[in-house]
Structure formats: structure tokens, C-alpha cells
C-alpha atoms as a PDB file:
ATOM      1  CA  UNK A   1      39.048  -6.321  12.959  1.00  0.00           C
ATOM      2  CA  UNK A   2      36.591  -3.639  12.754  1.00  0.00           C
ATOM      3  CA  UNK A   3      32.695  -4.012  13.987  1.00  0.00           C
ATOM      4  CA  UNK A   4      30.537  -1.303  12.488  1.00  0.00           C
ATOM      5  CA  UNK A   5      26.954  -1.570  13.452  1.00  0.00           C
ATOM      6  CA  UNK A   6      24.643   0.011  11.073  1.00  0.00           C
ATOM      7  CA  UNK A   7      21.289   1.132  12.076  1.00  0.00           C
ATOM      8  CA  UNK A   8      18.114   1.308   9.896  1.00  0.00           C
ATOM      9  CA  UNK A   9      14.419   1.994  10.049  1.00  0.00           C
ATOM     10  CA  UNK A  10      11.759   2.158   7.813  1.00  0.00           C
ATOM     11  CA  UNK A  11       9.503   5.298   8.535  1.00  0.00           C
ATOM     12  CA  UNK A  12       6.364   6.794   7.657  1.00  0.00           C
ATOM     13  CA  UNK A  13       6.522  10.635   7.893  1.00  0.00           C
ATOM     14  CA  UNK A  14       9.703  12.548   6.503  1.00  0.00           C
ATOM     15  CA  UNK A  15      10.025  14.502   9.126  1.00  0.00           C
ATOM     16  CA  UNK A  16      12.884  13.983  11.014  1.00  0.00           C
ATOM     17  CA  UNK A  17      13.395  15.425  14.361  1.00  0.00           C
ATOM     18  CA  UNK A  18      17.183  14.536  16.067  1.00  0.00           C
ATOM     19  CA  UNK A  19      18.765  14.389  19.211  1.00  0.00           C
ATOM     20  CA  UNK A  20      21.365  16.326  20.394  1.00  0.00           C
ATOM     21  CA  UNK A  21      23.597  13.643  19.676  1.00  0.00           C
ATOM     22  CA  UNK A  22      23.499  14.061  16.014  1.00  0.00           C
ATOM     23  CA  UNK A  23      24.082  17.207  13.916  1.00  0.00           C
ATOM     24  CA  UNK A  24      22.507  16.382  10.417  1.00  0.00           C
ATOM     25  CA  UNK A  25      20.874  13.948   7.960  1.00  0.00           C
ATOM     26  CA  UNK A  26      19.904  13.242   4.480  1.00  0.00           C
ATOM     27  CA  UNK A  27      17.640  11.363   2.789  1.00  0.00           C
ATOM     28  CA  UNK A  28      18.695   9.654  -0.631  1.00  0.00           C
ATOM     29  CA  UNK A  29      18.875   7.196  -2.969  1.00  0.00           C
ATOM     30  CA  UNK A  30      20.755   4.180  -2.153  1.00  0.00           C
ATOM     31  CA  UNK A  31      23.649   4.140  -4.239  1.00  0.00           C
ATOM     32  CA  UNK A  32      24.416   8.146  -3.323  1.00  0.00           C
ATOM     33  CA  UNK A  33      23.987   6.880   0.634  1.00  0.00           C
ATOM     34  CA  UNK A  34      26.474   3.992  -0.328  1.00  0.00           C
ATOM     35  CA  UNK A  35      29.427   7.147  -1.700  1.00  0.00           C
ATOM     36  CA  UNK A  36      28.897   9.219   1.136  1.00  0.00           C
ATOM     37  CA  UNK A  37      30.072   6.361   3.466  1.00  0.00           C
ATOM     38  CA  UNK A  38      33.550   5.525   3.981  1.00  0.00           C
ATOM     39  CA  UNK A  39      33.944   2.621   5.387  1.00  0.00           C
ATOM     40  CA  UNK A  40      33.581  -1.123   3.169  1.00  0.00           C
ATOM     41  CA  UNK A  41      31.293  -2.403   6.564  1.00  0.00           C
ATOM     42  CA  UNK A  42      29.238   0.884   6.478  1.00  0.00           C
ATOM     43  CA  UNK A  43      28.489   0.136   2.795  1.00  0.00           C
ATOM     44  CA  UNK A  44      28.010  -3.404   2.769  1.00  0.00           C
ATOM     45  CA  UNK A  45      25.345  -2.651   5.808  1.00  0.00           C
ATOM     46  CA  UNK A  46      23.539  -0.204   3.833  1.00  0.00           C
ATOM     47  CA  UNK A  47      23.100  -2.605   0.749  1.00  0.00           C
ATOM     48  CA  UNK A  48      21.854  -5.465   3.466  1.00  0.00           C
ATOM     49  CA  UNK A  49      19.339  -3.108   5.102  1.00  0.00           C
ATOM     50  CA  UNK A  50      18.158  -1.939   1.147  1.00  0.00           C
ATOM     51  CA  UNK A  51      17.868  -5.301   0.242  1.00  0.00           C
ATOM     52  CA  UNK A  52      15.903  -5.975   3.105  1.00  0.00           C
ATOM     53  CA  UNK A  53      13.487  -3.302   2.799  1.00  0.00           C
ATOM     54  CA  UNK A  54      12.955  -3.780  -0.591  1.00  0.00           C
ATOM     55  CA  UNK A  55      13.053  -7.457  -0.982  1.00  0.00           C
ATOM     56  CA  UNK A  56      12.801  -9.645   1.468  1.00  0.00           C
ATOM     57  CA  UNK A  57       9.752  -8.222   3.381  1.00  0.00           C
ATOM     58  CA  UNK A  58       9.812 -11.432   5.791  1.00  0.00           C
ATOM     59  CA  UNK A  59      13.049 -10.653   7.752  1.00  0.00           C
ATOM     60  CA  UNK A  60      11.291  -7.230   7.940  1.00  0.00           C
ATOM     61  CA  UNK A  61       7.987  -8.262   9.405  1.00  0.00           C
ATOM     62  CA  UNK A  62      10.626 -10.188  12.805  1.00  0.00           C
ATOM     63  CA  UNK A  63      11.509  -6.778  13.604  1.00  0.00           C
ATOM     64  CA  UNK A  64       8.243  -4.738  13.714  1.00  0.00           C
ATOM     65  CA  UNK A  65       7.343  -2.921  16.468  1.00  0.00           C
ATOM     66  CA  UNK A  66       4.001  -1.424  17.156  1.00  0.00           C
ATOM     67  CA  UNK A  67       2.919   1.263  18.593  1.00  0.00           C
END
């Protein structure tokens, strides 16, 4: 069994400004973001986090944070 945490946020500027843990990035439509992932988990995450950005704004509003 395979656990493959996917991690999404929902930001306000474009700019994107990363760590020297991470080499690139790319913003894009979801279903180009869903073929440049391998893995069936990575995928699946990706349409859960779309869907939850886009429709169901509740489960959105739990994980706010304010600055």
C-alpha cells in the first residue's frame, strides 16, 4: 500500500517564491496537472483538492488560516 499525501493551497498573488527544497513549478489547468502526475493517488488528490476549491467552498472555509 502506497500513502501519497498531496498538498494544496489556494493563493492570491502568482508569484511564487520556493525553497531550496524544490526546483520548479507550474501553474495549469486541472486536467494538464492531472497528465503530468504519475501516480493514480497523486491524481485522484488533485481532482479532490479541484473539487474542493471549486465546489464545495464549506470544507474550504475549516481550513482557513489568517494572517
Amino acid at each position: 500500500m502506497n500513502l501519497i499525501p498531496i498538498f494544496g493551497v489556494e493563493v492570491e498573488s502568482d508569484m511564487v517564491t520556493l525553497s531550496t527544497e524544490h526546483t520548479e513549478y507550474k501553474w495549469c489547468k486541472i486536467d494538464k496537472g492531472i497528465d503530468l502526475l504519475l501516480w493514480n493517488q497523486q491524481k485522484q488528490g488533485l481532482k479532490t483538492f479541484h473539487k474542493m476549491i471549486t465546489e464545495e467552498s464549506k470544507k474550504m472555509s475549516l481550513s482557513k488560516i489568517s494572517f
